[in-house]
PDB file of N, CA and C in Angstrom:
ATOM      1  N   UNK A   1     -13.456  -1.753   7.673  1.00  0.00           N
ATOM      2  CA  UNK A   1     -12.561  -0.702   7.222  1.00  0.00           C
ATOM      3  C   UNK A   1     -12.982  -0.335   5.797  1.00  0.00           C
ATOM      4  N   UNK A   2     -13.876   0.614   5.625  1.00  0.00           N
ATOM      5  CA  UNK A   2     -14.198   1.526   4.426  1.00  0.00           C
ATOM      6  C   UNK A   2     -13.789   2.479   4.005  1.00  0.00           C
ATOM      7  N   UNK A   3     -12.958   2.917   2.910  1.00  0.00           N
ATOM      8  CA  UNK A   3     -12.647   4.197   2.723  1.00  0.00           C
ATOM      9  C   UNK A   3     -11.429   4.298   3.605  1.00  0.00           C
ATOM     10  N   UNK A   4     -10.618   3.879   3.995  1.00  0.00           N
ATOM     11  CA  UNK A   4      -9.702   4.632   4.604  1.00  0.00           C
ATOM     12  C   UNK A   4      -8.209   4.658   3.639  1.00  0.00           C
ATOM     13  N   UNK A   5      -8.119   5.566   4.517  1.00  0.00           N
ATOM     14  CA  UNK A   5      -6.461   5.996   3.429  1.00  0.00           C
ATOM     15  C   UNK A   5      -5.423   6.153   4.775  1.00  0.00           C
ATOM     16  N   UNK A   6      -4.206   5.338   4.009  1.00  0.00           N
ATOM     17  CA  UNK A   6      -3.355   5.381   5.137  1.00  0.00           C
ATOM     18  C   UNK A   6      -1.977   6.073   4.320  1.00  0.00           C
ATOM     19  N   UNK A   7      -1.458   7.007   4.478  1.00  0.00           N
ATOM     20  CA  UNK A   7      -0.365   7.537   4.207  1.00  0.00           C
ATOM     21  C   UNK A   7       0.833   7.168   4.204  1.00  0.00           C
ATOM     22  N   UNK A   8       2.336   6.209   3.635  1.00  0.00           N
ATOM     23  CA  UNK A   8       2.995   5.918   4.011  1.00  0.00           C
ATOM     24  C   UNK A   8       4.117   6.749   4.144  1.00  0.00           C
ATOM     25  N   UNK A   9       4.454   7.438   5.676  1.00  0.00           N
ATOM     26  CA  UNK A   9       5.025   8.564   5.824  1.00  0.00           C
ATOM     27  C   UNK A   9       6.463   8.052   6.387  1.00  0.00           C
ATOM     28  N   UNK A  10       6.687   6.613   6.722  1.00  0.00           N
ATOM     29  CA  UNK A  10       8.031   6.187   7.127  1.00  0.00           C
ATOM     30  C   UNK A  10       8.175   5.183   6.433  1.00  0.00           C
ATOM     31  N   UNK A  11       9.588   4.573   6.730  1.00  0.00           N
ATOM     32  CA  UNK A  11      10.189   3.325   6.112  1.00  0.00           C
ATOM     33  C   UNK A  11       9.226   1.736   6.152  1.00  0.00           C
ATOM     34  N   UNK A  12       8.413   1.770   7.433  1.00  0.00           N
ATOM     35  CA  UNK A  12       8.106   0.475   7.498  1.00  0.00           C
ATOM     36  C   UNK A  12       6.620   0.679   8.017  1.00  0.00           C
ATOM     37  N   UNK A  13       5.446  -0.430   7.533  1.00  0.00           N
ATOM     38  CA  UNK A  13       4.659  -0.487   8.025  1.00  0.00           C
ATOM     39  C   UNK A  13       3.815  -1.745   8.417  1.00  0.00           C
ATOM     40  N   UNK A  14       3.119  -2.422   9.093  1.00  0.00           N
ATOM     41  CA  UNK A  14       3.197  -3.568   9.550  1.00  0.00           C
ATOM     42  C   UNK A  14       1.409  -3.446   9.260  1.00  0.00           C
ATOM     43  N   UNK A  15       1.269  -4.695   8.691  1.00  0.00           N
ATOM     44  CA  UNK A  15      -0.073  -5.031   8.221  1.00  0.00           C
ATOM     45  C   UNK A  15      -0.992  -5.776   9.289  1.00  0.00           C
ATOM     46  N   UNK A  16      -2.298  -5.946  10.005  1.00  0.00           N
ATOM     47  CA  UNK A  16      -2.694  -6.973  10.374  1.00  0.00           C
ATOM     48  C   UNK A  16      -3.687  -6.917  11.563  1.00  0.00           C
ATOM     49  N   UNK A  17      -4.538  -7.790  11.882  1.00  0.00           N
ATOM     50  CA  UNK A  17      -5.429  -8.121  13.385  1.00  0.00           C
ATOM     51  C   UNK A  17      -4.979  -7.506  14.525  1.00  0.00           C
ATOM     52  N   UNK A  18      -3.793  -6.831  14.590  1.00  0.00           N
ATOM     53  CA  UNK A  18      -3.079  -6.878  16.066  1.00  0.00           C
ATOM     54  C   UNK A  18      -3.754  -5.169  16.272  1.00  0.00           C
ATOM     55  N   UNK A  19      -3.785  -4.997  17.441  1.00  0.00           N
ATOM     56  CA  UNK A  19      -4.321  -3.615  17.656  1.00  0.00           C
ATOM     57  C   UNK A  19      -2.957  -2.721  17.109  1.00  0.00           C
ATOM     58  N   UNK A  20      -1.588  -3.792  17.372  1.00  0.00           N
ATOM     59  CA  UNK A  20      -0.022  -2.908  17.262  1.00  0.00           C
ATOM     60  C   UNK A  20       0.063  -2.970  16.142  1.00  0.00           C
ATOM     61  N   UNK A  21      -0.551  -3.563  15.096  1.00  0.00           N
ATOM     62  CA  UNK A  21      -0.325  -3.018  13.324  1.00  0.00           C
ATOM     63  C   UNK A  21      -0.730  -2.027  13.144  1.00  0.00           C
ATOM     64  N   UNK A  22       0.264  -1.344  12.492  1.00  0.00           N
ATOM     65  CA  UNK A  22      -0.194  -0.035  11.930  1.00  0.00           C
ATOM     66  C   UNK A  22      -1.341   0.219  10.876  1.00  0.00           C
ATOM     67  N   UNK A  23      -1.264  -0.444  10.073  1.00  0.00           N
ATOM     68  CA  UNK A  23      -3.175  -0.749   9.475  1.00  0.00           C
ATOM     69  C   UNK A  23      -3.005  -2.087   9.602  1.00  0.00           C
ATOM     70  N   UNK A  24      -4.524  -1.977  10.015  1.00  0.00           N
ATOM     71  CA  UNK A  24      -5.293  -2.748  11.181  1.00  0.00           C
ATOM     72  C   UNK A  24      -6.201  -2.971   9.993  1.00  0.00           C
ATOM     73  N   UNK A  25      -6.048  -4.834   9.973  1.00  0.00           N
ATOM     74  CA  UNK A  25      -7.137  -5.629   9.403  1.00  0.00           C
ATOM     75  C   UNK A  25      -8.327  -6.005  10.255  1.00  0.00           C
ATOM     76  N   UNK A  26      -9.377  -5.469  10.136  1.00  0.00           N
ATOM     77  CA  UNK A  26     -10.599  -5.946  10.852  1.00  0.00           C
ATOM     78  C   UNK A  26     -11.384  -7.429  10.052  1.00  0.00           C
ATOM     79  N   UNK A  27     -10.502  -8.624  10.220  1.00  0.00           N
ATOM     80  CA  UNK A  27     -10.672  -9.660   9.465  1.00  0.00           C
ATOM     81  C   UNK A  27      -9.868 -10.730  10.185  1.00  0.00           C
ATOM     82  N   UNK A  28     -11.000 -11.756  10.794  1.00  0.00           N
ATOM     83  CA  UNK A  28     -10.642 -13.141  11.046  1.00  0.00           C
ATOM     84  C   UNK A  28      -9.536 -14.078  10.480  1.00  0.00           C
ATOM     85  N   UNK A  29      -9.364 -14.187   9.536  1.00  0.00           N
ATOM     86  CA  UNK A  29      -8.607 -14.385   8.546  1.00  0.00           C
ATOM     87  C   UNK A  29      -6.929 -13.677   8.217  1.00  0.00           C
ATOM     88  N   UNK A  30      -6.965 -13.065   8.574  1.00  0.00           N
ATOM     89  CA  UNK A  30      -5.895 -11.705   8.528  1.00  0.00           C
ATOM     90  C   UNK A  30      -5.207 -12.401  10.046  1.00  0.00           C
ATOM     91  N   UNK A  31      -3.618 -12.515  10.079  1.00  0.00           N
ATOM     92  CA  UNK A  31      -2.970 -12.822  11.381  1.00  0.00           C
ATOM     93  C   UNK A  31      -2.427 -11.620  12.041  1.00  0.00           C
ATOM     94  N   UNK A  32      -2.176 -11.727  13.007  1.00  0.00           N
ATOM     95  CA  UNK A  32      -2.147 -10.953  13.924  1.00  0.00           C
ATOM     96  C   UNK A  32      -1.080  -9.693  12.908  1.00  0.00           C
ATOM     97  N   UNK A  33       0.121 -10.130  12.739  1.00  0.00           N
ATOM     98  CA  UNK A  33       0.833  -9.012  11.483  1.00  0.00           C
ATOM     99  C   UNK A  33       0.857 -10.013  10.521  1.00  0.00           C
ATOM    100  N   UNK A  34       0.220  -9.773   9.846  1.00  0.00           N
ATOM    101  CA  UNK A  34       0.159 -10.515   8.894  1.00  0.00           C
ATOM    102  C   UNK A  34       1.232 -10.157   7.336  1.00  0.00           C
ATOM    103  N   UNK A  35       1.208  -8.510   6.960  1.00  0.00           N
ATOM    104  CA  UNK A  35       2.400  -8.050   6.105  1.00  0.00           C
ATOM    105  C   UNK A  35       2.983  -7.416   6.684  1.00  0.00           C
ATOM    106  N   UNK A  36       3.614  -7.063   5.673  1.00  0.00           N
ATOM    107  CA  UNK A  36       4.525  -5.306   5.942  1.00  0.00           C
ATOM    108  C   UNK A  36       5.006  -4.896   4.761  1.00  0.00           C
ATOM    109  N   UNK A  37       4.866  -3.456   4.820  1.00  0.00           N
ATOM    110  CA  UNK A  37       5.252  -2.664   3.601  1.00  0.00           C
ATOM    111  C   UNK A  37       6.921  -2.357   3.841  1.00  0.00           C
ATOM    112  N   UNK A  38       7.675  -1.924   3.026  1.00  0.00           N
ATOM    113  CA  UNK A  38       9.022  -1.898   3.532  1.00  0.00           C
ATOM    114  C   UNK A  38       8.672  -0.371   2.153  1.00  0.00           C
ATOM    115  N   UNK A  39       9.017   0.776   2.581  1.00  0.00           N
ATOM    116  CA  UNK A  39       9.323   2.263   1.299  1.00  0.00           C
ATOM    117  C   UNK A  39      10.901   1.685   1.547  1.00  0.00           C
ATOM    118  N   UNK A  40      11.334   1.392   0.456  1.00  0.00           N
ATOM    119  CA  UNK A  40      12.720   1.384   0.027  1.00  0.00           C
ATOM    120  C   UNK A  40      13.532   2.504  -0.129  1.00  0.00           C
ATOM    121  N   UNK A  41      12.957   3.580  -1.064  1.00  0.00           N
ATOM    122  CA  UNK A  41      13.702   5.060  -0.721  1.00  0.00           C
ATOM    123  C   UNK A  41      12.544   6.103  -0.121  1.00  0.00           C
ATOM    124  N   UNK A  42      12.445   5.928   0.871  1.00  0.00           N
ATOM    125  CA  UNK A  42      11.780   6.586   1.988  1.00  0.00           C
ATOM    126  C   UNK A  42      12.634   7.739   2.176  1.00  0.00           C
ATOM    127  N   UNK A  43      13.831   7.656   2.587  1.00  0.00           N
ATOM    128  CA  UNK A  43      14.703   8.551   2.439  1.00  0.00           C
ATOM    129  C   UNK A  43      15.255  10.104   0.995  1.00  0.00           C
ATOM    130  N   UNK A  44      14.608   9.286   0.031  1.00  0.00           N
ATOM    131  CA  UNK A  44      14.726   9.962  -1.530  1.00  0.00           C
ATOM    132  C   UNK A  44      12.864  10.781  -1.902  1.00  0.00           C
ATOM    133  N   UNK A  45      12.907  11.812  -1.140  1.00  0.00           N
ATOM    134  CA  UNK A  45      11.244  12.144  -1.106  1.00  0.00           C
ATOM    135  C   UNK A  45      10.742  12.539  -2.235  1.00  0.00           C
ATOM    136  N   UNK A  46      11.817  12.943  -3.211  1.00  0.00           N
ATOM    137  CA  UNK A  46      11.738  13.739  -4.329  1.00  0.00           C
ATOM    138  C   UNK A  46      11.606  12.561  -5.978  1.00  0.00           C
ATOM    139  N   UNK A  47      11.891  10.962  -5.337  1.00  0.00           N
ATOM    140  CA  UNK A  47      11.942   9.715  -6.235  1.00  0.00           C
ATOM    141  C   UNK A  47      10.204   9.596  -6.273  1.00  0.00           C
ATOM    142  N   UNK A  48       9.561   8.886  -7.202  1.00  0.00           N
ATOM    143  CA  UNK A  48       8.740   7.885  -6.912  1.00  0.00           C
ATOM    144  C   UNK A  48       8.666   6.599  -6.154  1.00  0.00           C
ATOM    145  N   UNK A  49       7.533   6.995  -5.218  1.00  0.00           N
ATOM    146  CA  UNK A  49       7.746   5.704  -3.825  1.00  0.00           C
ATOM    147  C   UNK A  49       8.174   4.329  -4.876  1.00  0.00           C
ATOM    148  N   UNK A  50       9.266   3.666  -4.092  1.00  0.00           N
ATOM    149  CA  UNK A  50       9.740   1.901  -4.440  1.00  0.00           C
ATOM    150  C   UNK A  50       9.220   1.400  -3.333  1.00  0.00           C
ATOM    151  N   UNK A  51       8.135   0.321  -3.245  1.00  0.00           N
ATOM    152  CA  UNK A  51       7.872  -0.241  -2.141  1.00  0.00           C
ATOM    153  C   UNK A  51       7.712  -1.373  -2.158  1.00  0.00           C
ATOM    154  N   UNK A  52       7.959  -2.585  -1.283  1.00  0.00           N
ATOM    155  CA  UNK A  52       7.832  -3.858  -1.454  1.00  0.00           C
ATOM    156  C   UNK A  52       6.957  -4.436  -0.035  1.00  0.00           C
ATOM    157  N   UNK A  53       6.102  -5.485  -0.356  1.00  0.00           N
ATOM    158  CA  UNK A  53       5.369  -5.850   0.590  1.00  0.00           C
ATOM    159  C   UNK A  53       6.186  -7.347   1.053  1.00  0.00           C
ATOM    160  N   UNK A  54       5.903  -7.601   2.065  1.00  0.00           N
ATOM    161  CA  UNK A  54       6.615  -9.074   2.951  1.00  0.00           C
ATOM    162  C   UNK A  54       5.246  -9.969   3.179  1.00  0.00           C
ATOM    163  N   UNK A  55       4.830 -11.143   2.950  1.00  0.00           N
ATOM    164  CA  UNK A  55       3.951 -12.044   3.773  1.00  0.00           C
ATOM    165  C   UNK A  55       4.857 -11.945   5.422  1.00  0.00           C
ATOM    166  N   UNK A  56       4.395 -11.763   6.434  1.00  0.00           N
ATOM    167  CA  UNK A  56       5.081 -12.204   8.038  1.00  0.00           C
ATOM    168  C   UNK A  56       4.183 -13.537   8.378  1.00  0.00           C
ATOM    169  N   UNK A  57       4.660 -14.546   7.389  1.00  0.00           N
ATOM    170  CA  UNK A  57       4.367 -16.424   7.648  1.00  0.00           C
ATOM    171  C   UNK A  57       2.991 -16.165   8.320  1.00  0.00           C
ATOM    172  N   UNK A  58       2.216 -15.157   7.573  1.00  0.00           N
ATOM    173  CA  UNK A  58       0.985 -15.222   8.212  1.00  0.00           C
ATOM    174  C   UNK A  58       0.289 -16.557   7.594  1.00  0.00           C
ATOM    175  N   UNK A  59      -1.050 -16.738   8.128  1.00  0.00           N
ATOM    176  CA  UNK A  59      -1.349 -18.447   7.838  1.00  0.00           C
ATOM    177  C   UNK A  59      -2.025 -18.451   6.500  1.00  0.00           C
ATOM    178  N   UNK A  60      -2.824 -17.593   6.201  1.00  0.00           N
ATOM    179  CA  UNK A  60      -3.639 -17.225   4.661  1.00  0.00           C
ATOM    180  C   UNK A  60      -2.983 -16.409   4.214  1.00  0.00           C
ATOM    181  N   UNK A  61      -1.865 -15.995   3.795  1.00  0.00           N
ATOM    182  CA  UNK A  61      -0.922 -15.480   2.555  1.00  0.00           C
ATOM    183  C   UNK A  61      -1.578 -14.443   2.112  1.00  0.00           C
ATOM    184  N   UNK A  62      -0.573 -14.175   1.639  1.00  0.00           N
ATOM    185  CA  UNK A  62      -1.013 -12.463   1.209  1.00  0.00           C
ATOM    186  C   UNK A  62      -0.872 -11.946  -0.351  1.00  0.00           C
ATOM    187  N   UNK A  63      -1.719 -11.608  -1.126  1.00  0.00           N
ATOM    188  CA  UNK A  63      -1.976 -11.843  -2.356  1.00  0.00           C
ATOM    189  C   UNK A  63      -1.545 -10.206  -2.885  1.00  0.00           C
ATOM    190  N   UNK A  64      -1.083 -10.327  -4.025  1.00  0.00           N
ATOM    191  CA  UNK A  64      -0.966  -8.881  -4.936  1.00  0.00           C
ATOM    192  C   UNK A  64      -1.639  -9.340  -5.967  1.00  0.00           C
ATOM    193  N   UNK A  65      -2.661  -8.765  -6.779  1.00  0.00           N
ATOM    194  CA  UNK A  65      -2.977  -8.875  -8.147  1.00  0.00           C
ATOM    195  C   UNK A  65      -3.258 -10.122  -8.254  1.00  0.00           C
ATOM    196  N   UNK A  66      -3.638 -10.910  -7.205  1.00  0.00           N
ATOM    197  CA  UNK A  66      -4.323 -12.309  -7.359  1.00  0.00           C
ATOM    198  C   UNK A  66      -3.085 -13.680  -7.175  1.00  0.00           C
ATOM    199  N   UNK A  67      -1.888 -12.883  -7.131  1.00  0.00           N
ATOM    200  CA  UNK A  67      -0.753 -13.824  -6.955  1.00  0.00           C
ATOM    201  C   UNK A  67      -0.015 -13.992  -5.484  1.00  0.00           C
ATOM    202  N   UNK A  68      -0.092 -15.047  -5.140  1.00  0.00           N
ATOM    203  CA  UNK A  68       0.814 -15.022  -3.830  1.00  0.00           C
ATOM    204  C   UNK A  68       2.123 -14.431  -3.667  1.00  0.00           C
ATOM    205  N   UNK A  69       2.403 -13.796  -2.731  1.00  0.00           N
ATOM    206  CA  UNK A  69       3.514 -13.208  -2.496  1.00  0.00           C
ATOM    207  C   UNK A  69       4.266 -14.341  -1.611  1.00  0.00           C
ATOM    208  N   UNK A  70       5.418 -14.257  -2.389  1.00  0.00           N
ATOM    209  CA  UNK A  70       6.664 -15.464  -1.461  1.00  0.00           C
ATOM    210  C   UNK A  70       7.225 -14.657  -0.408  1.00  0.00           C
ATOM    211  N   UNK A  71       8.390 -15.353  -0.236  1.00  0.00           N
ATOM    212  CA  UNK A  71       9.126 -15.240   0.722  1.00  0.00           C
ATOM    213  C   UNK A  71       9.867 -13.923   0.480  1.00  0.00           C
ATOM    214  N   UNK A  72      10.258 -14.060  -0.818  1.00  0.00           N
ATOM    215  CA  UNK A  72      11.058 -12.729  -1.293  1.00  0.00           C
ATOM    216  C   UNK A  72      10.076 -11.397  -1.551  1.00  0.00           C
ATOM    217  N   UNK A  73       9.268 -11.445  -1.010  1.00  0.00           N
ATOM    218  CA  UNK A  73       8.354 -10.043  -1.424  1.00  0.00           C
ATOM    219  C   UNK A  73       7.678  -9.889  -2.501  1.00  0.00           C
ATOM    220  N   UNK A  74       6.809  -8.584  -2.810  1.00  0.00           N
ATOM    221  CA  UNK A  74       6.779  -8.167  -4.434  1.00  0.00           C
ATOM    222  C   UNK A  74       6.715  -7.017  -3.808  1.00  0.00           C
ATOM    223  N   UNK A  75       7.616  -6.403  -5.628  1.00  0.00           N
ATOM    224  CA  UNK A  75       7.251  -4.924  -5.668  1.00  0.00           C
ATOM    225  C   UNK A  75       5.848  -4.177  -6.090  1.00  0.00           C
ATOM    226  N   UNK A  76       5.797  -3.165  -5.443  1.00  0.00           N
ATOM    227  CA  UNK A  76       4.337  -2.640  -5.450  1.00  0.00           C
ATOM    228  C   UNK A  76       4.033  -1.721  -7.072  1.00  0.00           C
ATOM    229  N   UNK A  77       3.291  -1.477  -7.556  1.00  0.00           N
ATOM    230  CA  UNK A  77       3.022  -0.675  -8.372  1.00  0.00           C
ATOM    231  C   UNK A  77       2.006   0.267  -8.193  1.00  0.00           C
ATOM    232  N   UNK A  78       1.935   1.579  -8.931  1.00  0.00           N
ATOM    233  CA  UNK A  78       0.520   2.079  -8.954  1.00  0.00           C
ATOM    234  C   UNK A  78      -0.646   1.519  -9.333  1.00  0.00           C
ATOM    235  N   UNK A  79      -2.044   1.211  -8.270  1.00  0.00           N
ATOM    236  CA  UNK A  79      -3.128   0.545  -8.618  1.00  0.00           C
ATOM    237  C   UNK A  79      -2.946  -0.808  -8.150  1.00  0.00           C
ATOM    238  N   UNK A  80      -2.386  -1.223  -7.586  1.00  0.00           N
ATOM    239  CA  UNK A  80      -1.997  -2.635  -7.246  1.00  0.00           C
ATOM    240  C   UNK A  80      -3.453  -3.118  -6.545  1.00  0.00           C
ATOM    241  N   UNK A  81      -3.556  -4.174  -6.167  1.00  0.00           N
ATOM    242  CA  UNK A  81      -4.468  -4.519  -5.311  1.00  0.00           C
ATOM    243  C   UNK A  81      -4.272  -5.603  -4.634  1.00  0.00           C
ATOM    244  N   UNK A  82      -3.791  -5.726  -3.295  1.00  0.00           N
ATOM    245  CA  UNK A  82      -3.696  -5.918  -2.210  1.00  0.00           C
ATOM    246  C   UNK A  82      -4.723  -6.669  -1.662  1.00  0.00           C
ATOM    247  N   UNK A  83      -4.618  -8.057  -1.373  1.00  0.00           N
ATOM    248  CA  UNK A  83      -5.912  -8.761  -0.331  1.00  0.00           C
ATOM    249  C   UNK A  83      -5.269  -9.518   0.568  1.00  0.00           C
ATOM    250  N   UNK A  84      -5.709  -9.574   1.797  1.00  0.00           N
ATOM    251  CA  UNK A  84      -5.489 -10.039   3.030  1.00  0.00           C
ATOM    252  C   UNK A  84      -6.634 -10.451   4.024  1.00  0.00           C
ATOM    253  N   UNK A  85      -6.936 -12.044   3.702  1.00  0.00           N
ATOM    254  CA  UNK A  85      -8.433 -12.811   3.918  1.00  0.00           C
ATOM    255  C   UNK A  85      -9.584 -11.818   3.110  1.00  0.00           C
ATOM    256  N   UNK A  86     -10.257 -11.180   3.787  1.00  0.00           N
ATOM    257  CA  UNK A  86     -11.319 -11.038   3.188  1.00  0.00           C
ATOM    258  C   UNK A  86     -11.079  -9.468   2.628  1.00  0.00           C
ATOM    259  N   UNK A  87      -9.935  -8.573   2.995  1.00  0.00           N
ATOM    260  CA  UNK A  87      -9.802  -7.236   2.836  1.00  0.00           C
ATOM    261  C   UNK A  87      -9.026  -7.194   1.953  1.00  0.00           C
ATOM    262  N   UNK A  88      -9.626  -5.799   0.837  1.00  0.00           N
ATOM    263  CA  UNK A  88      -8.949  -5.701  -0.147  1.00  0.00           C
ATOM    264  C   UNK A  88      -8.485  -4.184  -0.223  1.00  0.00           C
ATOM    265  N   UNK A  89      -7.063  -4.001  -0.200  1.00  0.00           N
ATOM    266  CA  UNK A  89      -6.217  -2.608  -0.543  1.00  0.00           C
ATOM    267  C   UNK A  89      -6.290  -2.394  -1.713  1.00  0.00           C
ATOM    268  N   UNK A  90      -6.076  -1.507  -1.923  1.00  0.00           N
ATOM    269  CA  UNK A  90      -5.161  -0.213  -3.204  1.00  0.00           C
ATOM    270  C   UNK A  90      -4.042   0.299  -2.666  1.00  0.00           C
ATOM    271  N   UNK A  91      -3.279   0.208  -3.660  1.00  0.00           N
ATOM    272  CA  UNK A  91      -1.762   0.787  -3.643  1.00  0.00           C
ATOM    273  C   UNK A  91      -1.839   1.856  -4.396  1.00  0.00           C
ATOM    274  N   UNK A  92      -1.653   2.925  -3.548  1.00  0.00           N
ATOM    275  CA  UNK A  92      -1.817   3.853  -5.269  1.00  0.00           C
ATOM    276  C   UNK A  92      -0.931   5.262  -4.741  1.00  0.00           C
ATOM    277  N   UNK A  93       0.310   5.409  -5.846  1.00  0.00           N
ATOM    278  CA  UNK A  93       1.186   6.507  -5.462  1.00  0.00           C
ATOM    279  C   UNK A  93       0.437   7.627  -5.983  1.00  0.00           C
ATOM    280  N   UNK A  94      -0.836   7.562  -6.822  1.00  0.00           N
ATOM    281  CA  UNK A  94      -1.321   9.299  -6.883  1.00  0.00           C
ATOM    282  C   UNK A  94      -2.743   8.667  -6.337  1.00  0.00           C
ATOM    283  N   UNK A  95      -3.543   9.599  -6.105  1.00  0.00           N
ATOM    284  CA  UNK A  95      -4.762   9.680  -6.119  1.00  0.00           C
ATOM    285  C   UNK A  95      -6.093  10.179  -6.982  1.00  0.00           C
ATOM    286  N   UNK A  96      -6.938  10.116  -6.496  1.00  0.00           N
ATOM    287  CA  UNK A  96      -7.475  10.558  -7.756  1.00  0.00           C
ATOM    288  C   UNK A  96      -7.694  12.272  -7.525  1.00  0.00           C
ATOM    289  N   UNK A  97      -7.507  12.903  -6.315  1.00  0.00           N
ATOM    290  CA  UNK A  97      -7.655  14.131  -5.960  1.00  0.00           C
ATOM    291  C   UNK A  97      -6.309  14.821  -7.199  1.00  0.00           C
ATOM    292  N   UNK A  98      -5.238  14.242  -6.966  1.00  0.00           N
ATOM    293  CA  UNK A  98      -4.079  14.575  -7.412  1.00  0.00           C
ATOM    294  C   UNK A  98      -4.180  14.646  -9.233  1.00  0.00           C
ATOM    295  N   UNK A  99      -4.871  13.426  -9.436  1.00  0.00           N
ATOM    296  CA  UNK A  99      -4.886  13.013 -10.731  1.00  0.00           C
ATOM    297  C   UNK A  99      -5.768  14.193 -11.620  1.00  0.00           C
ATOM    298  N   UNK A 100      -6.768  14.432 -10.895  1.00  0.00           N
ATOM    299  CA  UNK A 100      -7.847  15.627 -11.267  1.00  0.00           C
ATOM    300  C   UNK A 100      -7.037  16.743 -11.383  1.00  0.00           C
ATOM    301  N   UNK A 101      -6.237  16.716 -10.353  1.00  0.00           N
ATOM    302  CA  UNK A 101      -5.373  18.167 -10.233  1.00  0.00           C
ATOM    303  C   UNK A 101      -4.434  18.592 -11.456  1.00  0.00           C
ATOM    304  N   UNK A 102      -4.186  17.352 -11.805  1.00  0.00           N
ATOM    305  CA  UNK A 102      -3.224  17.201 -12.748  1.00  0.00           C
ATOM    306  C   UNK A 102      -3.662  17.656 -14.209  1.00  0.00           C
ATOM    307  N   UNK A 103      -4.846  17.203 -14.409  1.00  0.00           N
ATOM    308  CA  UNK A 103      -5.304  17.130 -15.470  1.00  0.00           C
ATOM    309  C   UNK A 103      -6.345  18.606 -15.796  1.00  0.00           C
ATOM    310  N   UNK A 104      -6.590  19.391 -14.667  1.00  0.00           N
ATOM    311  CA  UNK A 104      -7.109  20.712 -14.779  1.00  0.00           C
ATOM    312  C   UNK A 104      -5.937  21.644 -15.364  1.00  0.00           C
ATOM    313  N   UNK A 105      -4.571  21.334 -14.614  1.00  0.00           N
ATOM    314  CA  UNK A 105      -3.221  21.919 -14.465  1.00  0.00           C
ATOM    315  C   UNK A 105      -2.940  22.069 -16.215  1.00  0.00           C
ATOM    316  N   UNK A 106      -3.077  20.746 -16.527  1.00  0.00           N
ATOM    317  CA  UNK A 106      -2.914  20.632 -18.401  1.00  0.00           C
ATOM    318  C   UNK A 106      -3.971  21.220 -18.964  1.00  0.00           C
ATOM    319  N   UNK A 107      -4.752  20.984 -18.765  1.00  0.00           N
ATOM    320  CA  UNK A 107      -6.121  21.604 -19.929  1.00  0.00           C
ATOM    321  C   UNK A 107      -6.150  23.474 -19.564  1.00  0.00           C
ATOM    322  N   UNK A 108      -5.445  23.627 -18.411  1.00  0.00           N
ATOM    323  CA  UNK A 108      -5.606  25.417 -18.235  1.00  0.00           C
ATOM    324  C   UNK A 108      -4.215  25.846 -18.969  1.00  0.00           C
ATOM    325  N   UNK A 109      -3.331  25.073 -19.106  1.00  0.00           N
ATOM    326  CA  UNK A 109      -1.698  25.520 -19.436  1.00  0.00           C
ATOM    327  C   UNK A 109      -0.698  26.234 -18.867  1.00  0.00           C
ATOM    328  N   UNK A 110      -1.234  25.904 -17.358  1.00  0.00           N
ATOM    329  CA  UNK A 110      -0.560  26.268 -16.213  1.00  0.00           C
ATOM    330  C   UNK A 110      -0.023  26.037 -15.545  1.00  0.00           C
ATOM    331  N   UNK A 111       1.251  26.466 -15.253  1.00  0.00           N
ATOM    332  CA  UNK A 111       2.055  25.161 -14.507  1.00  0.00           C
ATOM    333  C   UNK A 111       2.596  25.757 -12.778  1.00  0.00           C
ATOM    334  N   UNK A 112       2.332  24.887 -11.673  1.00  0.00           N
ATOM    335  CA  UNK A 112       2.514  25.097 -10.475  1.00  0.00           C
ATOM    336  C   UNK A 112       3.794  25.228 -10.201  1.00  0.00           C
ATOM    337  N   UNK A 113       4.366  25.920 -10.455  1.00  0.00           N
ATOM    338  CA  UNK A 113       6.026  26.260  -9.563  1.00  0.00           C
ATOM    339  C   UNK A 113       6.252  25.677  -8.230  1.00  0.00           C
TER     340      UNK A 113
END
């Protein structure tokens, strides 16, 4: 899994080996669901995404920023980085398409209605 971008367009998303995870770890290591993302205000489209990730008692744990995630979750941030056995995510509420966009938007002094 190179390059891919997965959109989080609902409340819940399930991490892992299983063909039924919604992103799909192509990694030995990785259990069958191994996380899950939970968008907290999924419902609030107009907030900045709140999102928290779950370990699902997968057997190799699931790391944010190099730290194990417990039982109680962690919250996600922009840029986060995400590993699960040998695969490594990005969390990222802008992109860099967006970020460019942003920054043409300022340097022209134009603003998108």
């Amino acid at each position: 899994m190179r390059n891919r971008r997965f959109i989080l367009d609902r409340e819940r998303f399930t991490l892992g080996r299983s063909s039924q995870a919604d992103i799909p770890i192509e990694d030995n290591l990785a259990s069958r669901i191994h996380s899950s993302i939970l968008y907290v205000n999924f419902d609030r489209g107009a907030e900045i995404p709140d999102c928290r990730i779950f370990d699902e008692r997968s057997t190799n744990g699931t790391f944010v920023n190099g730290s194990r995630v417990d039982s109680e979750g962690a919250w996600l941030s922009d840029r986060d980085r995400i590993e699960i056995g040998n695969c490594v995510l990005g969390y990222y509420i802008r992109d860099e398409e967006e970020i460019r966009l942003d920054r043409r938007i300022e340097g022209d002094g134009d603003t998108i209605a």
